[in-house]
N, C-alpha and C. Protein backbone atom coordinates (compact mmCIF):
# COMPACT_ATOMS: atom_id res chain seq x y z
N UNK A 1 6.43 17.47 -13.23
CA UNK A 1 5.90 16.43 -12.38
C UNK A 1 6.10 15.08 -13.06
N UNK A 2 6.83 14.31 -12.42
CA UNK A 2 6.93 13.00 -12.57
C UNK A 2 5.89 11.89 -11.95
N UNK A 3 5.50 10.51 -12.33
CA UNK A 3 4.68 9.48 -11.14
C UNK A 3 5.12 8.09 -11.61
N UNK A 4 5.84 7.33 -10.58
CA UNK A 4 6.23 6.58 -11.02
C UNK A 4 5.47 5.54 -9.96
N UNK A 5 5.10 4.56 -10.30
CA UNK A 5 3.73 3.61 -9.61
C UNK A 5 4.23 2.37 -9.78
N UNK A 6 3.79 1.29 -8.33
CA UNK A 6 4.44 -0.25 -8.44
C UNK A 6 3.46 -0.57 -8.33
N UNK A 7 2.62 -1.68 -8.74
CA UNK A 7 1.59 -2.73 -9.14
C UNK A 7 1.87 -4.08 -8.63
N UNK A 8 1.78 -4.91 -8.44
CA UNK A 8 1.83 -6.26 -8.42
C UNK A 8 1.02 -7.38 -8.92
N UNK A 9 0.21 -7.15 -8.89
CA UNK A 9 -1.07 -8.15 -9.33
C UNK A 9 -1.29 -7.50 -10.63
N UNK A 10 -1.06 -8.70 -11.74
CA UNK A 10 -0.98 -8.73 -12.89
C UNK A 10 -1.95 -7.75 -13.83
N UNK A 11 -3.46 -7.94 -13.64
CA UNK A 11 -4.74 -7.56 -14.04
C UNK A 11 -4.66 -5.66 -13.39
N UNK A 12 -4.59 -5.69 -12.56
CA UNK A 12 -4.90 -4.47 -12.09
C UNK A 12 -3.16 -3.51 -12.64
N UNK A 13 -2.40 -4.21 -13.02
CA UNK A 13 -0.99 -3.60 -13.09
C UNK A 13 -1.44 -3.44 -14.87
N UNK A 14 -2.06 -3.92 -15.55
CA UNK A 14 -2.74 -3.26 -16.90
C UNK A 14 -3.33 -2.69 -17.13
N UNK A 15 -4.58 -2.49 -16.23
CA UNK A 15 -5.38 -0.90 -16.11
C UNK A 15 -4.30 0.12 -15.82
N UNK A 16 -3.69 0.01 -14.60
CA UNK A 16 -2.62 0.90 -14.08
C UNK A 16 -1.71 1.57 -15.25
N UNK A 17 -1.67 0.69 -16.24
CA UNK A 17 -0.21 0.97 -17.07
C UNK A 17 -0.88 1.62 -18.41
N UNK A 18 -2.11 1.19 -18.64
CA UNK A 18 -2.83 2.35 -19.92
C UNK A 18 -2.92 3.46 -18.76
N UNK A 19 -2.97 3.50 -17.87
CA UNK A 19 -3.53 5.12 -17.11
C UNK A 19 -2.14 5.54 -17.47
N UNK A 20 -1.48 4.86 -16.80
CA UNK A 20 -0.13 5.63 -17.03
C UNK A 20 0.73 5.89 -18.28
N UNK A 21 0.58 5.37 -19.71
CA UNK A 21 0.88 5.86 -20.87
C UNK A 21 0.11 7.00 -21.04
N UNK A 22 -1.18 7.09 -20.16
CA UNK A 22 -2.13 8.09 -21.41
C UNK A 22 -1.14 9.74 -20.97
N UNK A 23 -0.32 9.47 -19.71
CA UNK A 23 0.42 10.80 -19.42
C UNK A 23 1.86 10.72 -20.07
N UNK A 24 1.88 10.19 -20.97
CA UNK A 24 3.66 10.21 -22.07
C UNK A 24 4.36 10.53 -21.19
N UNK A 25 5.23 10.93 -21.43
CA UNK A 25 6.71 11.13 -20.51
C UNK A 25 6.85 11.21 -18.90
N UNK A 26 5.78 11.69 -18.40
CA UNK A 26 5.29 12.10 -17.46
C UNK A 26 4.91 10.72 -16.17
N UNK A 27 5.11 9.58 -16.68
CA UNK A 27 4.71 9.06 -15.49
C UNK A 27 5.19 7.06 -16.51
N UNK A 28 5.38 6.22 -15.32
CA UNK A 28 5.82 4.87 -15.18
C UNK A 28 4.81 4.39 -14.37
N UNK A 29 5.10 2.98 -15.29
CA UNK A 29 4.22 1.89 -14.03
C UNK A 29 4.80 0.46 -13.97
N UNK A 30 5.19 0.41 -12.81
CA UNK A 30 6.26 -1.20 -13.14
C UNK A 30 4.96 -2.81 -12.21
N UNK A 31 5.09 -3.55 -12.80
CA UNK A 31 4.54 -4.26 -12.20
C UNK A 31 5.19 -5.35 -11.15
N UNK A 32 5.54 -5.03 -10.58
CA UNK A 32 6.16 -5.70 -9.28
C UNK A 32 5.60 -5.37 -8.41
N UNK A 33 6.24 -5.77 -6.81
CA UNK A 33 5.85 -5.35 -5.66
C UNK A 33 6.40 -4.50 -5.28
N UNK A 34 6.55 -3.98 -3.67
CA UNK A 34 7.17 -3.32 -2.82
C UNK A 34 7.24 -3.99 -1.41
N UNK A 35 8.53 -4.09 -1.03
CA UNK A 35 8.40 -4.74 0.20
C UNK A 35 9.89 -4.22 0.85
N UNK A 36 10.33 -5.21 1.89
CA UNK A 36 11.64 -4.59 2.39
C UNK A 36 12.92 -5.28 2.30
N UNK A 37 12.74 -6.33 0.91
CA UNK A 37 13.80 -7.12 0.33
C UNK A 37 13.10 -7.50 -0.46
N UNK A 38 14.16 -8.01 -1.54
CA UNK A 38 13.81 -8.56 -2.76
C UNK A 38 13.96 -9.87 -3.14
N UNK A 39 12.58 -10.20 -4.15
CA UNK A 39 12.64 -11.63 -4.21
C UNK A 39 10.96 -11.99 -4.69
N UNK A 40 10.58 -12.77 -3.76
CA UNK A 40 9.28 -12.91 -4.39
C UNK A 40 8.56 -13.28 -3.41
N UNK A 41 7.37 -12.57 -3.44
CA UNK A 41 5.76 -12.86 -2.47
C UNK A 41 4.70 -13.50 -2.48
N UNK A 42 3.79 -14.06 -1.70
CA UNK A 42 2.84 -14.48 -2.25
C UNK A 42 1.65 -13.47 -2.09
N UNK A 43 0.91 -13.20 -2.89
CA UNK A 43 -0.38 -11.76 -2.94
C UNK A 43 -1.45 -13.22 -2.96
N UNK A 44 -2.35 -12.62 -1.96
CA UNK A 44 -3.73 -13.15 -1.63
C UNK A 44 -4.30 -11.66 -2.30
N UNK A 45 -5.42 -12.76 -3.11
CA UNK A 45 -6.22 -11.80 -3.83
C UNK A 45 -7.47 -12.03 -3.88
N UNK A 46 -8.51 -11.52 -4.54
CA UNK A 46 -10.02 -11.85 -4.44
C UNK A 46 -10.39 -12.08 -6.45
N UNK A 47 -11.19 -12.77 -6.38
CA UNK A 47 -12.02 -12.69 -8.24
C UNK A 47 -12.37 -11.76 -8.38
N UNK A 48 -13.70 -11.08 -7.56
CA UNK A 48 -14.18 -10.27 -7.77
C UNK A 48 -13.59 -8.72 -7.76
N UNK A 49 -12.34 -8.82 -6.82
CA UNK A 49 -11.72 -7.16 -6.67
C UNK A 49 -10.96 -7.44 -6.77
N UNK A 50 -9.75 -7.10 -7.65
CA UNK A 50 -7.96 -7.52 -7.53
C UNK A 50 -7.33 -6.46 -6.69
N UNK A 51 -8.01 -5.12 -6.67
CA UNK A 51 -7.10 -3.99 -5.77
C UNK A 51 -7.46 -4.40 -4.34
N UNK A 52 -8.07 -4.94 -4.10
CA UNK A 52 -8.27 -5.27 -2.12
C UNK A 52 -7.24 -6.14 -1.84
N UNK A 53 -6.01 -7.07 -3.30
CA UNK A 53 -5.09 -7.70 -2.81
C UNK A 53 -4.04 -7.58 -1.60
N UNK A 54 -3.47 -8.59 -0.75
CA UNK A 54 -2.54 -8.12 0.26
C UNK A 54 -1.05 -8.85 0.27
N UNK A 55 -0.34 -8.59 0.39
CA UNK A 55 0.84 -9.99 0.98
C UNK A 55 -0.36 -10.35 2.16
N UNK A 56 -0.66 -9.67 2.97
CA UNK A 56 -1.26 -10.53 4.26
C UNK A 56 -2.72 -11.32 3.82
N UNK A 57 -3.04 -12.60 3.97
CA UNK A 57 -4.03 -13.22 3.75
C UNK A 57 -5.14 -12.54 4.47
N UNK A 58 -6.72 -12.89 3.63
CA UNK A 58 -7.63 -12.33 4.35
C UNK A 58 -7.85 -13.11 5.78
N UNK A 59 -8.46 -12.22 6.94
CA UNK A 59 -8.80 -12.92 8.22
C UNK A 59 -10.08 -13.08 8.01
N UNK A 60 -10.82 -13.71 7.62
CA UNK A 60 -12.49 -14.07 7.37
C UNK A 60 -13.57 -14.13 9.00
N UNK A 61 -12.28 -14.16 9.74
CA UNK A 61 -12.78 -14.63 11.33
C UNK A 61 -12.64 -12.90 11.87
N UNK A 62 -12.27 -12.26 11.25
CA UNK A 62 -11.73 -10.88 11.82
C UNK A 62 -13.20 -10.47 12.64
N UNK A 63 -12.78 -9.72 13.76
CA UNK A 63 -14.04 -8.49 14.29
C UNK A 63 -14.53 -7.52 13.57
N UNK A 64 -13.94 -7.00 12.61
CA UNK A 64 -14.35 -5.87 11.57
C UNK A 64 -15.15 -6.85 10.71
N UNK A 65 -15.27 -8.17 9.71
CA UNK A 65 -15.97 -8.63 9.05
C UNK A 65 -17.14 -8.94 9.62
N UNK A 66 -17.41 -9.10 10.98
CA UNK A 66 -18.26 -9.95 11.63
C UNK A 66 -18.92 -8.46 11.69
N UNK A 67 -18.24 -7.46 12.80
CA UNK A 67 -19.20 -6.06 12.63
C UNK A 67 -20.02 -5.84 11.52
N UNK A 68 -19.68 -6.02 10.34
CA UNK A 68 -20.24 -5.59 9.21
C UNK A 68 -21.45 -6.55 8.62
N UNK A 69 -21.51 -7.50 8.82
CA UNK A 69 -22.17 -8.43 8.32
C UNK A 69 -23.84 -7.87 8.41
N UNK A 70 -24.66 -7.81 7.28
CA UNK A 70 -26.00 -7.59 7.14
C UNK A 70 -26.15 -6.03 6.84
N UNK A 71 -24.69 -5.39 6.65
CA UNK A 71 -25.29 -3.96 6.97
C UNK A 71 -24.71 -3.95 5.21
N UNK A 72 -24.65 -4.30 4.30
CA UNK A 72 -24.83 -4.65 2.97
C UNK A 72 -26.51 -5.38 2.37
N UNK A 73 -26.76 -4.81 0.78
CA UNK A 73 -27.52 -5.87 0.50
C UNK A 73 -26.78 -7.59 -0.26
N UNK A 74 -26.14 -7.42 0.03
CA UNK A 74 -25.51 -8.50 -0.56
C UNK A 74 -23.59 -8.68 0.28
N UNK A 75 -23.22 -9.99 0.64
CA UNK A 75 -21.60 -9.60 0.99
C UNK A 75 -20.72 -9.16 0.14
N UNK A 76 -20.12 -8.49 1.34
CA UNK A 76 -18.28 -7.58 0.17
C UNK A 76 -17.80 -9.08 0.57
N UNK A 77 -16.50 -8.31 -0.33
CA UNK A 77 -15.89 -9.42 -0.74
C UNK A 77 -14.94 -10.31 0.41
N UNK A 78 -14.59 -9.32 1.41
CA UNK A 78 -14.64 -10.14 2.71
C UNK A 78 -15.61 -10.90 3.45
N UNK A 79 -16.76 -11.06 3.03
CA UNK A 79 -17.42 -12.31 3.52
C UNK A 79 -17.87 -13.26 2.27
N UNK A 80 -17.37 -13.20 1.50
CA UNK A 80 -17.35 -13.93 0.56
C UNK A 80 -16.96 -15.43 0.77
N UNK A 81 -17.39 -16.43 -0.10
CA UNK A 81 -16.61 -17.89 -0.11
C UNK A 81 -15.18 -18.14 -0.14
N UNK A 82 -14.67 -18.51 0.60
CA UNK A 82 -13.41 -18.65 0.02
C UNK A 82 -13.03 -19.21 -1.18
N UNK A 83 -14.16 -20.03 -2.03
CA UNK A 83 -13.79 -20.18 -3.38
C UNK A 83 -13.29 -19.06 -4.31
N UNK A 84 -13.57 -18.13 -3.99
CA UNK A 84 -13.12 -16.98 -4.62
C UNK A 84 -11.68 -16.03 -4.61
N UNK A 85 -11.25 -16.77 -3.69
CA UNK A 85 -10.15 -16.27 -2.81
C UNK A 85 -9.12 -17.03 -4.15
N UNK A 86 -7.45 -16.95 -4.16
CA UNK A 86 -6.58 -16.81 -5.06
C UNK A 86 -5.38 -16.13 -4.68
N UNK A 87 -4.47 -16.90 -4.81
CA UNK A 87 -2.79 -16.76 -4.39
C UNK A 87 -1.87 -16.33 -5.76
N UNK A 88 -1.43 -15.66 -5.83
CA UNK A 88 -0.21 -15.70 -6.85
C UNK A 88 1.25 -15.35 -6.33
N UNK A 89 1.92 -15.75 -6.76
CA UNK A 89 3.72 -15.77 -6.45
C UNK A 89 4.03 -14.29 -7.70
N UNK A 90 4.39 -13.31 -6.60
CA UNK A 90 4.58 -12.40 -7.26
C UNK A 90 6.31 -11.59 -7.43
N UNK A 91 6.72 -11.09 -7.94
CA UNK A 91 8.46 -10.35 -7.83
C UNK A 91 7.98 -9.32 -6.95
N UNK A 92 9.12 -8.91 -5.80
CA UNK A 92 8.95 -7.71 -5.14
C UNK A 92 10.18 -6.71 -4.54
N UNK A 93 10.66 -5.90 -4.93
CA UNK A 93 11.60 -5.03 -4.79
C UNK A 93 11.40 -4.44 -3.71
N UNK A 94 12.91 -3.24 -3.30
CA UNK A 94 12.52 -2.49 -2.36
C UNK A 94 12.97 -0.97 -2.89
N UNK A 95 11.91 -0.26 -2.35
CA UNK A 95 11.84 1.60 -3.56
C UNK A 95 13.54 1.94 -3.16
N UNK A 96 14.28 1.38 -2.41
CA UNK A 96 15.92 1.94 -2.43
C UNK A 96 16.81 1.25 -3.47
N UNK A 97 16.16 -0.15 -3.62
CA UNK A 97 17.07 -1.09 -4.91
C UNK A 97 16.54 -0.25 -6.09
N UNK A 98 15.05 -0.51 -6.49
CA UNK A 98 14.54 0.22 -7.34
C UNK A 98 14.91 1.35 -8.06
N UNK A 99 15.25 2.68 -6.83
CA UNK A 99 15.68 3.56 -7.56
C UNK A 99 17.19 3.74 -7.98
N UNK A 100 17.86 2.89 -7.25
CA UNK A 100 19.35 2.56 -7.09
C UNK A 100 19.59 1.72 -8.47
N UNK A 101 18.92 0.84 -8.92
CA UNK A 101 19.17 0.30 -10.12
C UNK A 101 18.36 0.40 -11.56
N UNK A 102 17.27 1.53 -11.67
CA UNK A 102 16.47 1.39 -12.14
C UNK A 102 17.29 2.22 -13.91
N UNK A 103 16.66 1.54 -14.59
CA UNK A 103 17.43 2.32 -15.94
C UNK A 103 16.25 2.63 -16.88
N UNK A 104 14.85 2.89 -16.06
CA UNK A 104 13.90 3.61 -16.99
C UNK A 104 13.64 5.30 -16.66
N UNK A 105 12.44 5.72 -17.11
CA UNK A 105 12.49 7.54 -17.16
C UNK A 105 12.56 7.93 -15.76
N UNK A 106 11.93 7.01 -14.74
CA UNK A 106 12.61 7.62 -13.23
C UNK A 106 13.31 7.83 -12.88
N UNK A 107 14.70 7.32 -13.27
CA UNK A 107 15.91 7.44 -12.67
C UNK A 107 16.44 8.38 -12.49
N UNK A 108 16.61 9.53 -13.85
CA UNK A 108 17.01 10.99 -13.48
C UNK A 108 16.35 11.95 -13.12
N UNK A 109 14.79 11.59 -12.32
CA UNK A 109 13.59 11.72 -11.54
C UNK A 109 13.95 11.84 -10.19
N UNK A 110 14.15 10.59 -10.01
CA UNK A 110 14.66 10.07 -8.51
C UNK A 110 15.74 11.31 -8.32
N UNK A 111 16.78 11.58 -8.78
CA UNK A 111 18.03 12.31 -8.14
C UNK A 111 17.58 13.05 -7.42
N UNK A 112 16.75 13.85 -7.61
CA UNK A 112 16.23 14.96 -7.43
C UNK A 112 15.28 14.71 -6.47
N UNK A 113 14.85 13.71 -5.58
CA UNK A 113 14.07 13.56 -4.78
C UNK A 113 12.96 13.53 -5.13
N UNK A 114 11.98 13.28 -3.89
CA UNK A 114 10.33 12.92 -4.22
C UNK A 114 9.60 13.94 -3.57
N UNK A 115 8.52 14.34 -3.98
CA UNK A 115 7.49 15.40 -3.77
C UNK A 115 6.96 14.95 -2.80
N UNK A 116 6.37 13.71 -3.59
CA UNK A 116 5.15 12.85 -2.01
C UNK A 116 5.51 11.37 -2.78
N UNK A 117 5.94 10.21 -1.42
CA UNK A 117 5.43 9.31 -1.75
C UNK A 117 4.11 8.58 -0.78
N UNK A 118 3.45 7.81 -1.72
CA UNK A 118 1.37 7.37 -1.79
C UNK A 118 1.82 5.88 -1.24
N UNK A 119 1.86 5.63 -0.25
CA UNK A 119 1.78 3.90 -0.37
C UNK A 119 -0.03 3.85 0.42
N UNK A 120 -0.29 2.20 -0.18
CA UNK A 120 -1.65 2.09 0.02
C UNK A 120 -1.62 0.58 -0.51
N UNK A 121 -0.55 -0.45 0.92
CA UNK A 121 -0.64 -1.85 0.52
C UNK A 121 -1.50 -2.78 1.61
N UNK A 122 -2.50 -2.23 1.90
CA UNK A 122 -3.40 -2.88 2.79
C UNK A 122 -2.59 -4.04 4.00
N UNK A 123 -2.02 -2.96 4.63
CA UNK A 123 -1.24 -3.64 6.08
C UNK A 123 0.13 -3.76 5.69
N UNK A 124 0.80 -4.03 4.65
CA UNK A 124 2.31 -3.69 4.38
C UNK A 124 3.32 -2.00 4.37
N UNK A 125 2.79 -1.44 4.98
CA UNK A 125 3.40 -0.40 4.67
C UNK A 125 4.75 -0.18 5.66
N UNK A 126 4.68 -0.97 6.62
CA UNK A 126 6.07 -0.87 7.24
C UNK A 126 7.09 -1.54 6.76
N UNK A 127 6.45 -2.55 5.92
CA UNK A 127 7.51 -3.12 4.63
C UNK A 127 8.16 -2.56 4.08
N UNK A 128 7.54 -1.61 3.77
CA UNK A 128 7.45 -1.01 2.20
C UNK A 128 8.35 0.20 3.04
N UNK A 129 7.99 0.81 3.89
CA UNK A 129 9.15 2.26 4.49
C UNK A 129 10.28 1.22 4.51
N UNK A 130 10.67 -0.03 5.34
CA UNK A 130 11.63 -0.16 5.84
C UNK A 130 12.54 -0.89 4.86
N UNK A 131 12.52 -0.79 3.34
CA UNK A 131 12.80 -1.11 2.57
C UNK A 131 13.62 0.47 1.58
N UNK A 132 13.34 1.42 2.46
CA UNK A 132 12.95 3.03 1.50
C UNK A 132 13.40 4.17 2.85
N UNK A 133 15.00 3.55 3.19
CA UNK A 133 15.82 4.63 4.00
C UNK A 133 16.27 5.68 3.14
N UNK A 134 16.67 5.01 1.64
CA UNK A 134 17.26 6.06 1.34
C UNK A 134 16.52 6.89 0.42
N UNK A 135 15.21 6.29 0.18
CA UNK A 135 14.12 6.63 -0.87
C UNK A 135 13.87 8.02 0.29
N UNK A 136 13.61 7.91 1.50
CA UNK A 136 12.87 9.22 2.40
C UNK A 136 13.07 9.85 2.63
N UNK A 137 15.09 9.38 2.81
CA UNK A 137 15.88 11.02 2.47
C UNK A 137 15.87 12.09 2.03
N UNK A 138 15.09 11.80 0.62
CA UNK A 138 15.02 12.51 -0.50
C UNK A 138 13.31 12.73 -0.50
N UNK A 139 12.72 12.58 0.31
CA UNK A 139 11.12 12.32 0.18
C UNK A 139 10.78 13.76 1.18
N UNK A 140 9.94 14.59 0.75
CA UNK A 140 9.15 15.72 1.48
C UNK A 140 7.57 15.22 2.33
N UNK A 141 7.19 14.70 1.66
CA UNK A 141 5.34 13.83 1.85
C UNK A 141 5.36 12.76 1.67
N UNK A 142 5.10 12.04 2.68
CA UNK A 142 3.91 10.72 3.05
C UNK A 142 2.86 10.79 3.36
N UNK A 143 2.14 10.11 1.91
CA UNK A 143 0.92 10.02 2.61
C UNK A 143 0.43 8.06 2.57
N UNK A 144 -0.11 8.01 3.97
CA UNK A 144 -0.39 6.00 3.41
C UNK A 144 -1.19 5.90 4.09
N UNK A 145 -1.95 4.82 3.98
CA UNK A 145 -3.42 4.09 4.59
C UNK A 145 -3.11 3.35 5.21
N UNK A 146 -3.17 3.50 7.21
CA UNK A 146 -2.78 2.69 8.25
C UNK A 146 -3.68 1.83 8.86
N UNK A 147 -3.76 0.63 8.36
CA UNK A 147 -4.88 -0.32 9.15
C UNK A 147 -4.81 -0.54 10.36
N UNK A 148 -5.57 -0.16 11.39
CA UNK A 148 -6.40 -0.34 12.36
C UNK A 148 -7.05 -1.44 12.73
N UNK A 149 -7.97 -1.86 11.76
CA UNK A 149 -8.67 -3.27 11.80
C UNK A 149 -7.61 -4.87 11.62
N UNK A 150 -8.09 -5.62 11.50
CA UNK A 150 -8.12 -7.07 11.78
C UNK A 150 -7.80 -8.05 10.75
N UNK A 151 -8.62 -7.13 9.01
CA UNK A 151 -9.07 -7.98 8.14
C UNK A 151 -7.66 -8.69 7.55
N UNK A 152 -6.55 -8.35 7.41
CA UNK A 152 -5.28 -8.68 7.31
C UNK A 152 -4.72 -9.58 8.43
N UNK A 153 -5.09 -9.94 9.18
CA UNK A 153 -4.42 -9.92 10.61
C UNK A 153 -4.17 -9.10 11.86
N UNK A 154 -3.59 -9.77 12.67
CA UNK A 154 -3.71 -8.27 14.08
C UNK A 154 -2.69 -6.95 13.35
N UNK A 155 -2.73 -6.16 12.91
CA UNK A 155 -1.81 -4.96 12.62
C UNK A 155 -0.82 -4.31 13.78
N UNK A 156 0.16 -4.56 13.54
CA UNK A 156 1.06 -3.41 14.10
C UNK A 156 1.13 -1.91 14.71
N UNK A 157 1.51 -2.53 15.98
CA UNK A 157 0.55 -0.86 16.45
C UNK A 157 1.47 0.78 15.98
N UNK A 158 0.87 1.17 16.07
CA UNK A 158 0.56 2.51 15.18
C UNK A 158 1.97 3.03 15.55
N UNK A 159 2.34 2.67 17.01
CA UNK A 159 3.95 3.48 17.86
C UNK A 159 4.97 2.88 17.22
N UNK A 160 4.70 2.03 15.94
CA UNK A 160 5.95 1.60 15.56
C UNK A 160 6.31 2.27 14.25
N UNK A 161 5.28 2.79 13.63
CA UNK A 161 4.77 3.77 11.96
C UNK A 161 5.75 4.92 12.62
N UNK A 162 5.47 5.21 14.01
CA UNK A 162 5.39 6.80 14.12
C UNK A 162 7.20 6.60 14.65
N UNK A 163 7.43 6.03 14.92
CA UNK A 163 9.17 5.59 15.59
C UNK A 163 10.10 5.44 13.84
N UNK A 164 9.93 4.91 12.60
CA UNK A 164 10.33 4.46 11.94
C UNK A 164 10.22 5.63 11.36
N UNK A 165 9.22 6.53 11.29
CA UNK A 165 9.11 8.24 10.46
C UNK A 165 9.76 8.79 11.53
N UNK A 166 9.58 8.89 12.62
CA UNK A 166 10.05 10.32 13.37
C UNK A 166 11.92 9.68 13.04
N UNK A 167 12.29 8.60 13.15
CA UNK A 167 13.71 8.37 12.95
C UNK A 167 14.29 8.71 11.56
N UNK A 168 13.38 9.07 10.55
CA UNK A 168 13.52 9.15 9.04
C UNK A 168 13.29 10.64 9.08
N UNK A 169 12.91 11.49 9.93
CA UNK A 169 13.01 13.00 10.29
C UNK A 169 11.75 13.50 9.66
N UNK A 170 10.55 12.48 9.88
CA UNK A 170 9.50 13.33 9.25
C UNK A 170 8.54 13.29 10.64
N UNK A 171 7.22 13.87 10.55
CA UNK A 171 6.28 13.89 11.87
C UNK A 171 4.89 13.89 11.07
N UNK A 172 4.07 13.73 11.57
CA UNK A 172 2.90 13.37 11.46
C UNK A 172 2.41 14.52 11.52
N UNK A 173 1.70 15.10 10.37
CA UNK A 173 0.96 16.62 9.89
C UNK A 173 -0.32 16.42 10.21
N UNK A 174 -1.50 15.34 9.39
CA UNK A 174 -2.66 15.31 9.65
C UNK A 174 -2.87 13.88 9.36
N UNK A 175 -3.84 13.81 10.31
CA UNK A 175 -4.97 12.53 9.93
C UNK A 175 -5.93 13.12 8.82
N UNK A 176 -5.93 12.73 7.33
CA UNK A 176 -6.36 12.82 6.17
C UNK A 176 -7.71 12.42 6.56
N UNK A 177 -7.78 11.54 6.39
CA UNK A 177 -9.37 10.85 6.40
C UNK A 177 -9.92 9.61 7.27
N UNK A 178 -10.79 9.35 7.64
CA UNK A 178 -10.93 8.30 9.07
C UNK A 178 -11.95 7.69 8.61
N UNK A 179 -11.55 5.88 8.57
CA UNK A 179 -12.78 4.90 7.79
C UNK A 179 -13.06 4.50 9.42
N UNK A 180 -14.62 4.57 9.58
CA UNK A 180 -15.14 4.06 10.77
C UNK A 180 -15.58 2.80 10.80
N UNK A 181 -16.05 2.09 11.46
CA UNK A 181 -16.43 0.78 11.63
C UNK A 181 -18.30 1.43 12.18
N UNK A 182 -19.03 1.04 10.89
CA UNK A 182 -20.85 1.79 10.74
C UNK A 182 -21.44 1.34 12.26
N UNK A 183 -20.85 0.15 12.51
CA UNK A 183 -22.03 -0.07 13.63
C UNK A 183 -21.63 0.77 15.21
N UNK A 184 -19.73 0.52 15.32
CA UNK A 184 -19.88 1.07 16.63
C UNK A 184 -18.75 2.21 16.52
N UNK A 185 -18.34 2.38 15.51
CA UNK A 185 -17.71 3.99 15.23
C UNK A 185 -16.04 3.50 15.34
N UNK A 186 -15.40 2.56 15.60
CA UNK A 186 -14.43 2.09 15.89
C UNK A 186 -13.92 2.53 14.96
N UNK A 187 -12.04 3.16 14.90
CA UNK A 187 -11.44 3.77 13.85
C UNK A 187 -10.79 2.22 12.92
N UNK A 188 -11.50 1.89 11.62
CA UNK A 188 -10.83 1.09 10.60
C UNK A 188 -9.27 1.03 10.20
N UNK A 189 -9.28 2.23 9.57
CA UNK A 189 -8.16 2.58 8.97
C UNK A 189 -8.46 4.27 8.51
N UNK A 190 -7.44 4.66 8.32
CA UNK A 190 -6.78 6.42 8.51
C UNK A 190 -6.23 6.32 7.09
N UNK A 191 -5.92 7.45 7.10
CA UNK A 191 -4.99 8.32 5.95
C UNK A 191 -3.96 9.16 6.59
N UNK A 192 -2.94 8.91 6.80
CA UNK A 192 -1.78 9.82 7.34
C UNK A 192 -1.38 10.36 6.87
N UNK A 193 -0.57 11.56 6.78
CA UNK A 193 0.20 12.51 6.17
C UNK A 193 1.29 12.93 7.26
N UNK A 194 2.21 12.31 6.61
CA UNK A 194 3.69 12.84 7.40
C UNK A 194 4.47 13.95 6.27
N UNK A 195 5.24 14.35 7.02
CA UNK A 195 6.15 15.87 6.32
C UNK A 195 7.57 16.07 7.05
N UNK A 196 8.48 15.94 6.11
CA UNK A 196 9.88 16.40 6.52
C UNK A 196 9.85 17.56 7.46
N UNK A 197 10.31 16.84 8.56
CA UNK A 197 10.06 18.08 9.94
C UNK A 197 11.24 19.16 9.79
């Protein structure tokens, strides 16, 4: 078993990268992005949480933030000040350049195809596939976190996830796990699992 992991945001891509030495040979962690060309992004991020970062800016006006409001003792970090809020200009690849040019322990990893690939870029993930034709070829499992909600912006409806996999020859196995919206049950965001049909 190999794991090879992309990071972007600086702070959280150093926790990431002691996790990933503590498995020696066994696993990489590059700190860049993922997207569907290469070059560079801007990541909206928070002080208080660096993993809730997005390419997509927070929507502070969203219906999901407003739902939520009071049902905390204190605000998450989406209703937070925007003083807290923070941009960085980040590098971002795409997993087909990546593995196509890469000259670290993944590479003779990659030949051999992927077990499962994990994406989980809070509203980028059609980036991130449509960057990774030839990464899926070789890919058995997807599993990724499909936003539903707002807090990113309006999201992309779901018939376009399922058109871009079913054309990449995989299908949709299970809905993993389902984040509700507490007050009126509204589906947040999912966990999908697609599988080479």
């Amino acid at each position: 078993m190999f794991c090879v992991s992309f990071e972007p945001h600086p702070d959280a891509w150093k926790e990431l990268s002691i996790t990933s030495k503590s498995f020696g040979d066994r696993a990489v962690a590059y700190n860049v992005g993922v997207s569907d060309s290469i070059g560079h992004l801007t990541l909206h991020t928070h002080r208080q949480d660096s993993v809730q970062s997005s390419f997509r800016a927070f929507n502070r006006e969203s219906e999901t933030i407003a739902a939520h409001r009071g049902l905390r003792r204190g605000p998450s970090i989406f209703e937070g000040s925007d003083s807290h809020d923070y941009s960085i200009d980040v590098p971002v690849t795409t997993l087909d350049v990546h593995f196509a040019e890469s000259t670290g322990p993944d590479r003779s990893w990659s030949k051999n195809g992927f077990d499962l690939l994990k994406i989980d870029t809070q509203g980028w993930d059609l980036q991130v596939l449509r960057g990774a034709s030839r990464t899926l070829r070789t890919t058995r499992v997807v599993l990724l976190e499909w936003q539903f909600d707002d807090i990113y912006g309006r999201p992309a409806p779901i018939a376009e996830l399922d058109a871009l996999m079913t054309a990449a020859g995989f299908r949709l196995w299970d809905i993993a796990h389902v984040y509700k919206d507490l007050k009126n049950l509204r589906t947040l965001w999912a966990d999908l699992v697609y599988v080479r049909a």
